[in-house]
N, C-alpha and C. Protein backbone atom coordinates (compact mmCIF):
# COMPACT_ATOMS: atom_id res chain seq x y z
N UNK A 1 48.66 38.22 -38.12
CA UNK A 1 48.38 39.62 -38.32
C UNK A 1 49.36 40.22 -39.32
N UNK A 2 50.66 39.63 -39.05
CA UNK A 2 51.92 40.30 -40.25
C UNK A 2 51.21 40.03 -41.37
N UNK A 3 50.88 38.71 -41.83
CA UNK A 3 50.63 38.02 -43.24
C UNK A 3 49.32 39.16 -43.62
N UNK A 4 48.48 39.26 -42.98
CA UNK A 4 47.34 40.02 -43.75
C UNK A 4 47.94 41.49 -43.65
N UNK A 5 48.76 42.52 -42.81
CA UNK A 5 49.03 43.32 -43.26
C UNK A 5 49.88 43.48 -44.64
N UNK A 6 50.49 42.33 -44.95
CA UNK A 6 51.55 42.61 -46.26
C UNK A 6 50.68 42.21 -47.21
N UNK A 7 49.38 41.46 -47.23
CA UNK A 7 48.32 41.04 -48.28
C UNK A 7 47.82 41.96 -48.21
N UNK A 8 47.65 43.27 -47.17
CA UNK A 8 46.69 44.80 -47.69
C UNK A 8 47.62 45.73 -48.82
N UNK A 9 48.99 45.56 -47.91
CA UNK A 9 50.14 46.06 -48.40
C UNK A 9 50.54 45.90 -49.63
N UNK A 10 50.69 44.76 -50.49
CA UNK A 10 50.63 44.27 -51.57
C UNK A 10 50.50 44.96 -52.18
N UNK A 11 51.75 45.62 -53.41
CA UNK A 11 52.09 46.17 -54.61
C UNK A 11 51.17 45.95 -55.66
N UNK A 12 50.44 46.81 -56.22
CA UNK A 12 50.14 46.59 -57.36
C UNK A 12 50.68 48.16 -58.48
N UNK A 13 49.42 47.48 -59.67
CA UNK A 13 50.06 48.45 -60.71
C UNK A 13 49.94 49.78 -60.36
N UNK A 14 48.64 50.13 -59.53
CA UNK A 14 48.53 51.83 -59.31
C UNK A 14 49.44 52.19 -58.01
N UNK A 15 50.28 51.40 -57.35
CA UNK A 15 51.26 52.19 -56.37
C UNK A 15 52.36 52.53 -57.00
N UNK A 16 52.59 54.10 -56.44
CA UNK A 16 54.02 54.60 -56.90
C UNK A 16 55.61 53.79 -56.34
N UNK A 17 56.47 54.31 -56.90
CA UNK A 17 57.54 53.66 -56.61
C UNK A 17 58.15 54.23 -54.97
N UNK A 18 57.43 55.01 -54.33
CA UNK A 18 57.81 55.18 -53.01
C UNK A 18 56.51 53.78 -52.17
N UNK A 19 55.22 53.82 -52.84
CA UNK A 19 54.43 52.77 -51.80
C UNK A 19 55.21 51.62 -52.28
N UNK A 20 55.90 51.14 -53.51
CA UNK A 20 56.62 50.10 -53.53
C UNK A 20 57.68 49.49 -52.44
N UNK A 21 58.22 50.22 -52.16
CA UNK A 21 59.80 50.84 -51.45
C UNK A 21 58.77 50.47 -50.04
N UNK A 22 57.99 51.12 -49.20
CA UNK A 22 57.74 51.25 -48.32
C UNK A 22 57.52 49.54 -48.19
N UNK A 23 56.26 48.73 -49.01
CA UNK A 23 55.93 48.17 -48.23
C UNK A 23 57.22 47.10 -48.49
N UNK A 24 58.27 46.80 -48.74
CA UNK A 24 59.66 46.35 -49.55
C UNK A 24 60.40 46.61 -47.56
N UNK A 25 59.97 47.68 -47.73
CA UNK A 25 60.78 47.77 -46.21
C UNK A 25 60.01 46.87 -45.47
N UNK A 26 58.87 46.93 -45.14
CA UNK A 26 57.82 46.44 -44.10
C UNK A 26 57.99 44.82 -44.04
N UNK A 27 58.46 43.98 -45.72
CA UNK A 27 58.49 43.05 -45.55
C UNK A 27 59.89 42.53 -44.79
N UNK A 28 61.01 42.97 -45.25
CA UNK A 28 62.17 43.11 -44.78
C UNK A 28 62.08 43.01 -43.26
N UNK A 29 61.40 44.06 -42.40
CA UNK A 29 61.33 44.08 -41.04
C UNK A 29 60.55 42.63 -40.37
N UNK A 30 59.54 42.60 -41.25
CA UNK A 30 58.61 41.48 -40.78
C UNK A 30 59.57 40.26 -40.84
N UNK A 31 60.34 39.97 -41.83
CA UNK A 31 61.03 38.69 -42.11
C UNK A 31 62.17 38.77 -40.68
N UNK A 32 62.35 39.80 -40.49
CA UNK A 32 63.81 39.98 -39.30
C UNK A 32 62.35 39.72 -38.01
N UNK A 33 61.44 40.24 -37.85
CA UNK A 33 60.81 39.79 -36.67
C UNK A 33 60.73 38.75 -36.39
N UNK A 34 60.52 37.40 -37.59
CA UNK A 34 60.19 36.09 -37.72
C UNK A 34 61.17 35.41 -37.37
N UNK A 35 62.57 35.98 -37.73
CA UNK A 35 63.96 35.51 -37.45
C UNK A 35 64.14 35.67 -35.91
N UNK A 36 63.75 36.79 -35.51
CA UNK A 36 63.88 36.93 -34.17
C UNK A 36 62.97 36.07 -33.20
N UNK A 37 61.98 35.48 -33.76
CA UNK A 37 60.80 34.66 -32.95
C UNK A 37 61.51 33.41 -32.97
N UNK A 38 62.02 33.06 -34.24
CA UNK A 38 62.15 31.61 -34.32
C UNK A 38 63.49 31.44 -33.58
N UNK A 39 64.61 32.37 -33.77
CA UNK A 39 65.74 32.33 -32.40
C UNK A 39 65.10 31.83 -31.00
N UNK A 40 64.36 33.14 -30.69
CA UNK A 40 63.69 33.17 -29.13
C UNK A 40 62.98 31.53 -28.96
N UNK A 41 62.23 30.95 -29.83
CA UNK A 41 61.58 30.06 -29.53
C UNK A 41 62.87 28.72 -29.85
N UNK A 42 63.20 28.42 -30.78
CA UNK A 42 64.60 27.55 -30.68
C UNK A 42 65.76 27.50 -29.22
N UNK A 43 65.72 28.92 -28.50
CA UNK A 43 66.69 29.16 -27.62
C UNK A 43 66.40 28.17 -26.51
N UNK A 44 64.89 28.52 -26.33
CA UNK A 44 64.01 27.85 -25.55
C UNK A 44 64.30 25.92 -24.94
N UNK A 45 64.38 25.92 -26.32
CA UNK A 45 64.68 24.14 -26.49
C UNK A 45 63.87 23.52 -26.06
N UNK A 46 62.19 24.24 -25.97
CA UNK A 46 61.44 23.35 -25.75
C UNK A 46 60.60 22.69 -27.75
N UNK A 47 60.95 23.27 -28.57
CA UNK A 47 60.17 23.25 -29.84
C UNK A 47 61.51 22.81 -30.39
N UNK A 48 60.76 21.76 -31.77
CA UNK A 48 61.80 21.20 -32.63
C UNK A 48 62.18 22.04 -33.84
N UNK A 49 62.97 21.90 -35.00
CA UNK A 49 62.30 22.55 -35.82
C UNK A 49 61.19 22.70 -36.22
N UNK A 50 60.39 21.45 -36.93
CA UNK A 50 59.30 21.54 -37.39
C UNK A 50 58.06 22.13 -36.59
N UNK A 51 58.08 22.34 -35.01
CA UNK A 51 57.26 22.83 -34.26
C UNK A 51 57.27 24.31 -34.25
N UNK A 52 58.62 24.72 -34.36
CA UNK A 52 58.83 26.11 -34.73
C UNK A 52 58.35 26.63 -35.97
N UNK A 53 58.35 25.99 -36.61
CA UNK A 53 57.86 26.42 -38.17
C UNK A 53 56.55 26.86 -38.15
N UNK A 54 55.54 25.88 -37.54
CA UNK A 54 54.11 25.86 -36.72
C UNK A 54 54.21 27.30 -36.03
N UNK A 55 55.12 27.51 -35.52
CA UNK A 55 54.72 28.96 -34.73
C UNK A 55 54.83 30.29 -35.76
N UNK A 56 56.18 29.85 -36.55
CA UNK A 56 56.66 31.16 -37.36
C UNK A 56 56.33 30.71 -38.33
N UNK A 57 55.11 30.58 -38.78
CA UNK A 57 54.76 29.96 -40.57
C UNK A 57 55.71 31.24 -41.74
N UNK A 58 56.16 32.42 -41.34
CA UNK A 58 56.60 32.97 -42.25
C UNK A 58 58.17 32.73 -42.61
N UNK A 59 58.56 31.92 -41.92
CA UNK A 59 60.12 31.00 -42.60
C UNK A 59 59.89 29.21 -42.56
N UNK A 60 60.65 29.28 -43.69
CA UNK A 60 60.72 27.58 -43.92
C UNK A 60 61.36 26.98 -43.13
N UNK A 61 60.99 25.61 -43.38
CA UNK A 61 61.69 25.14 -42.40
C UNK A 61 63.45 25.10 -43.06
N UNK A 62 63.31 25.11 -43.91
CA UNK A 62 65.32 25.28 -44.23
C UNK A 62 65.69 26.34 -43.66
N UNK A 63 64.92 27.79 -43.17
CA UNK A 63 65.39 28.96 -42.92
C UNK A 63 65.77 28.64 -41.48
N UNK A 64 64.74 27.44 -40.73
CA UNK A 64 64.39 27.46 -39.07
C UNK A 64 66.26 26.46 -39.11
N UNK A 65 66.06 25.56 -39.56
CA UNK A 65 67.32 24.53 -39.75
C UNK A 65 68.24 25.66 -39.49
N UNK A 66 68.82 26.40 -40.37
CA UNK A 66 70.43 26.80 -40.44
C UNK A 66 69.88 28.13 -39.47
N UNK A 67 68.74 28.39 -38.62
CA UNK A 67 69.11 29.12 -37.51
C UNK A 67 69.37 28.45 -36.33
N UNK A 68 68.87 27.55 -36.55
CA UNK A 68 68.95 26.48 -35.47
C UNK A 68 70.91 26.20 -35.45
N UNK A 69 71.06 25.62 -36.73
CA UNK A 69 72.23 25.44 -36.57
C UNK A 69 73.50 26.26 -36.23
N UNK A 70 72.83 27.94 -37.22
CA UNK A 70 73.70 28.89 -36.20
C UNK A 70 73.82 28.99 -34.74
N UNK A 71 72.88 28.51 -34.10
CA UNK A 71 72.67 28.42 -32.41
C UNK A 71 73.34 27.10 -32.05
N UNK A 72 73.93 26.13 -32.74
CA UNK A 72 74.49 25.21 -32.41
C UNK A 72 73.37 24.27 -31.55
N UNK A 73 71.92 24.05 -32.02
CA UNK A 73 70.91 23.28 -31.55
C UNK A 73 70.81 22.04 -32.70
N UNK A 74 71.85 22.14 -33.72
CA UNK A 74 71.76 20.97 -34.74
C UNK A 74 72.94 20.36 -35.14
């Protein structure tokens, strides 16, 4: 549901520099939600990285790695 709101959201040439800004924020939040899923689901220790990635397709798996590793799960 995130991914297709930021594909409606999506900047083009006729948005002003405040709809720029806005949806700039929206992605920002969305990326910290994804961060926060892939914590919650890593905490878990039932999902690997690569299974997590499967859940949070909106971070890589290098992003899932060094959260993982901030949690000391690597």
């Amino acid at each position: 549901m995130c991914q297709a709101l930021l594909e409606i959201m999506e900047p083009d040439r006729r948005r002003g520099d405040g709809e720029i800004k806005e949806v700039e924020g929206l992605r920002r939040e969305v990326k910290k939600e994804a961060i926060q899923t892939a914590k919650k689901v890593l905490k878990s220790g039932k999902f690997s990285v690569e299974e997590t990635r499967e859940c949070v397709p909106r971070l890589s798996v290098e992003e899932i790695r060094a959260i993982a590793k901030e949690l000391g799960q690597i």
